[in-house]
C-alpha atoms as a PDB file:
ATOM      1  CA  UNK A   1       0.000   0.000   0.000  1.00  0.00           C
ATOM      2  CA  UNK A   2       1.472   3.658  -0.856  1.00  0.00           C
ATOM      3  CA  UNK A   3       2.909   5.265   2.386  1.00  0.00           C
ATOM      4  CA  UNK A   4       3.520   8.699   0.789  1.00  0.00           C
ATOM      5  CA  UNK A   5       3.934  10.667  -1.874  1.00  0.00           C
ATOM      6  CA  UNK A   6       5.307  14.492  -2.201  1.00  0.00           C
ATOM      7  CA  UNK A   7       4.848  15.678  -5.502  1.00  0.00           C
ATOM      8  CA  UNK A   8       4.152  19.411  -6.421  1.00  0.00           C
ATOM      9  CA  UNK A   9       3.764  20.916  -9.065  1.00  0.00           C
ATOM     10  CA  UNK A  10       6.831  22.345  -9.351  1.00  0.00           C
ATOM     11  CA  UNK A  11       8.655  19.596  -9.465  1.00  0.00           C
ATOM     12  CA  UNK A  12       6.226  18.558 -12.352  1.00  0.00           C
ATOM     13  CA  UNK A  13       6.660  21.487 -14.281  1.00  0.00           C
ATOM     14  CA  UNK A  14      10.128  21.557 -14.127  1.00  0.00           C
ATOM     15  CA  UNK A  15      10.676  18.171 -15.870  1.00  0.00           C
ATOM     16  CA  UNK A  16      10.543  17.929 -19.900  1.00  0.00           C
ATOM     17  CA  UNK A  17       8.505  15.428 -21.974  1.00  0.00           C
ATOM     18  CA  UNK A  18       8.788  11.777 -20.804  1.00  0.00           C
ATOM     19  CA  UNK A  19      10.085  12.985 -17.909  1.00  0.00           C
ATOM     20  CA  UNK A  20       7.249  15.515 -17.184  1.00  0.00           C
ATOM     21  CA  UNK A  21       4.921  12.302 -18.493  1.00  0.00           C
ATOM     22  CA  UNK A  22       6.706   9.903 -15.867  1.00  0.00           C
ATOM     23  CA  UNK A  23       5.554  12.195 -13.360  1.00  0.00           C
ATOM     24  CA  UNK A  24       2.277  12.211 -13.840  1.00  0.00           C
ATOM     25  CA  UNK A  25       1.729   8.681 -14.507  1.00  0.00           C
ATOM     26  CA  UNK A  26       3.414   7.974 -11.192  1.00  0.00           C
ATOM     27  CA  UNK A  27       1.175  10.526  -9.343  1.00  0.00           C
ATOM     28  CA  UNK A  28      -2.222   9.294 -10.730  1.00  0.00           C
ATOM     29  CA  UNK A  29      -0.676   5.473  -9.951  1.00  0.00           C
ATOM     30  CA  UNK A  30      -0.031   7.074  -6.594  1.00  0.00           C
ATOM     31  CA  UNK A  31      -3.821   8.234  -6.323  1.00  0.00           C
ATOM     32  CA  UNK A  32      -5.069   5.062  -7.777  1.00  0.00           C
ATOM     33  CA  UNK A  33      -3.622   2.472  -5.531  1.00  0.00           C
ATOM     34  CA  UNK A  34      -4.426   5.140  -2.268  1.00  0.00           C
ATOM     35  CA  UNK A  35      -8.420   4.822  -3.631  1.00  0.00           C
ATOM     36  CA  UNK A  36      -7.417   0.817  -3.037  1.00  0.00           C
ATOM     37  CA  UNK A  37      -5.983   0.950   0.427  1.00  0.00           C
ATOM     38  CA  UNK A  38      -8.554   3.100   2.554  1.00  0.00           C
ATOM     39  CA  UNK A  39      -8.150   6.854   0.163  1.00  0.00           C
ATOM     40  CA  UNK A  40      -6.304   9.802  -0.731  1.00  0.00           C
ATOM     41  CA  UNK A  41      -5.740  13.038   0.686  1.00  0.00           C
ATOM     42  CA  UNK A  42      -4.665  15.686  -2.191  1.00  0.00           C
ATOM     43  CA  UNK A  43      -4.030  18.914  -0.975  1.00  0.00           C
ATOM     44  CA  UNK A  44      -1.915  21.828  -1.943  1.00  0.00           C
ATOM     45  CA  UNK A  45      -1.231  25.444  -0.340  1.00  0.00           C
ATOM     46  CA  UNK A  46      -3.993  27.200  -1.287  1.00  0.00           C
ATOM     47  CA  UNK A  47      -6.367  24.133  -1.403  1.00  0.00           C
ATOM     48  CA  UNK A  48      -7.847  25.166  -4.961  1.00  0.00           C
ATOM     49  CA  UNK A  49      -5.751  25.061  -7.475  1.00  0.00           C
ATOM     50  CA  UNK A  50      -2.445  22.200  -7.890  1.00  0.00           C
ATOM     51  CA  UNK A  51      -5.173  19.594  -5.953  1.00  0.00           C
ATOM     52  CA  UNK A  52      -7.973  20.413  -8.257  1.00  0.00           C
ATOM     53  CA  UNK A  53      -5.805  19.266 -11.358  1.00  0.00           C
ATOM     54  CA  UNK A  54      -4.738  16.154  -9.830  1.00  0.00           C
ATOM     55  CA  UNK A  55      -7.874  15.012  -9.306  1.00  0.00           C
ATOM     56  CA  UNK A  56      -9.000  16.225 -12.478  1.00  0.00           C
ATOM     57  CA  UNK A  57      -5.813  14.502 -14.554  1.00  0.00           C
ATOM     58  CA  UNK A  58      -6.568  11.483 -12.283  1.00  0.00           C
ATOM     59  CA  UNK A  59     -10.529  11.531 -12.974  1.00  0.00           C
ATOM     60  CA  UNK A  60     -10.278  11.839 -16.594  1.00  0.00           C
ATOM     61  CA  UNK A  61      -7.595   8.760 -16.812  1.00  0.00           C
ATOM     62  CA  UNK A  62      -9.819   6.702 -14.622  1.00  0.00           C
ATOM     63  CA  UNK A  63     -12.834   7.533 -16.670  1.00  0.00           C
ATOM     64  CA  UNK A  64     -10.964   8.096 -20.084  1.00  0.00           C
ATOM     65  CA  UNK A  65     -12.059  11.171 -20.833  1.00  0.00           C
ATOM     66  CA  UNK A  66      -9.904  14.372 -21.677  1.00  0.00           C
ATOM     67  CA  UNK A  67      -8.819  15.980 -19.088  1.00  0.00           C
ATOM     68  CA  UNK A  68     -11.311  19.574 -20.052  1.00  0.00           C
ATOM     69  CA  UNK A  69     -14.060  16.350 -19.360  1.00  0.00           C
ATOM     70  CA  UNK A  70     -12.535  15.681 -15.762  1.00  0.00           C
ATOM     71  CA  UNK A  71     -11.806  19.282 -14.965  1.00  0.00           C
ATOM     72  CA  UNK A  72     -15.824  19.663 -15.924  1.00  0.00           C
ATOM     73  CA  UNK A  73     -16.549  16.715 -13.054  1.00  0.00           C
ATOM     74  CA  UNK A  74     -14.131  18.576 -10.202  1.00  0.00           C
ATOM     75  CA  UNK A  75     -16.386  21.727 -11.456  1.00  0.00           C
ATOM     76  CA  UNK A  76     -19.240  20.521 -10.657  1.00  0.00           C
ATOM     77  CA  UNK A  77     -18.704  20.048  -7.255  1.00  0.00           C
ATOM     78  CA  UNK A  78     -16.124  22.365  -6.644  1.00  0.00           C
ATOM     79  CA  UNK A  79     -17.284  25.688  -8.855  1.00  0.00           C
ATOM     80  CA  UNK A  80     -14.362  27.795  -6.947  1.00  0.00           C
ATOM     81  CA  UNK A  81     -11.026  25.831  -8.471  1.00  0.00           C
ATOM     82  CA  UNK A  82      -8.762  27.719 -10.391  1.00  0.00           C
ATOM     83  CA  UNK A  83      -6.087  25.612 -11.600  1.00  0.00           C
ATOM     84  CA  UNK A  84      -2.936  27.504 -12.772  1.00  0.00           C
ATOM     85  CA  UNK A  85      -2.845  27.982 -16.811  1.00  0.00           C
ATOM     86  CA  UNK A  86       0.389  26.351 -16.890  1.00  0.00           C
ATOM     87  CA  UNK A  87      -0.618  23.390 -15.102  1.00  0.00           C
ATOM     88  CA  UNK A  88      -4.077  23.110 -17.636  1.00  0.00           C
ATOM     89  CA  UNK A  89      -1.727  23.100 -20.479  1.00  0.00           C
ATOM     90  CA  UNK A  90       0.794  20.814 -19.744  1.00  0.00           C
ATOM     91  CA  UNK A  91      -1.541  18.423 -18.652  1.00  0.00           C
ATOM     92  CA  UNK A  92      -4.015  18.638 -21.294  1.00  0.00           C
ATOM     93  CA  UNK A  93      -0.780  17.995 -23.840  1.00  0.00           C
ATOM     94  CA  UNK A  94      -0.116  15.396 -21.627  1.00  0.00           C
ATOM     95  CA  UNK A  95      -3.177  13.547 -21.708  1.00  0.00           C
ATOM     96  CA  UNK A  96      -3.131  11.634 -24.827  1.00  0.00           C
ATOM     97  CA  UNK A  97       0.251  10.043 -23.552  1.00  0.00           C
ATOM     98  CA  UNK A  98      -1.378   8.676 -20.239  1.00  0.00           C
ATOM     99  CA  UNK A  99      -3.665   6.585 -21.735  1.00  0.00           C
ATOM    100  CA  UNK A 100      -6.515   5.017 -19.353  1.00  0.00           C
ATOM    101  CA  UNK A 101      -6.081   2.741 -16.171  1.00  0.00           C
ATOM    102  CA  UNK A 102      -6.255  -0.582 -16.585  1.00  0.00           C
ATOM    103  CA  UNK A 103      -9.160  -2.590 -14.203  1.00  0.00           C
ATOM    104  CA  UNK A 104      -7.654  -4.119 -11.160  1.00  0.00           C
ATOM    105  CA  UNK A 105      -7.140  -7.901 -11.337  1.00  0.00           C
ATOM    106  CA  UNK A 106      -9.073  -9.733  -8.510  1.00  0.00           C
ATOM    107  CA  UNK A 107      -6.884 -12.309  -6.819  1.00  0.00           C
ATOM    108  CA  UNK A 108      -8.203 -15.247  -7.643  1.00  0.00           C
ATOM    109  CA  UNK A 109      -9.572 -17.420  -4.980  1.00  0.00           C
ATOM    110  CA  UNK A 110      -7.959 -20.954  -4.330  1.00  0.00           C
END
């Protein structure tokens, strides 16, 4: 089960293509397996903006839908996120290269 993950933005939108990619996949993998062992917590400074577009990256990969769809869904029931420009761009070119998650495999029983 994940103990912990620090990942800001920043960091993100530091790194360059595959690398900027990576970092992504590994958050919303992050988010994923947290949803599997009891939940996630995403939070940032200001508690509207870096947060909102993890959950909406991680939504719209989870859902396969583009990541305007998911940003729609986070919307809906948060109307006062802002995510930063920069972080709608990169992740919307980003999208296409995350692909969708694939179903967890139920152990099966012996």
């Amino acid at each position: 089960a994940p103990r912990g993950l620090f990942a800001s933005w920043f960091c993100c939108s530091a790194a360059e293509g595959d690398r900027q990619t990576e970092a992504l996949r590994r958050a919303i993998e992050f988010i994923h397996q947290g949803l599997h062992h009891g939940g996630v917590l995403l939070c940032d400074t200001d508690g509207f903006s870096q947060a909102a577009a993890m959950a909406a990256l991680y939504i719209s990969v989870a859902r396969s839908v583009s990541f305007a769809e998911g940003l729609a869904m986070v919307k809906e029931k948060r109307s006062f996120i802002r995510p930063p420009d920069d972080a709608v761009k990169v992740i919307s070119e980003r999208r296409a290269d995350l692909g969708a998650l694939r179903p967890e495999r139920k152990k099966q029983q012996q």
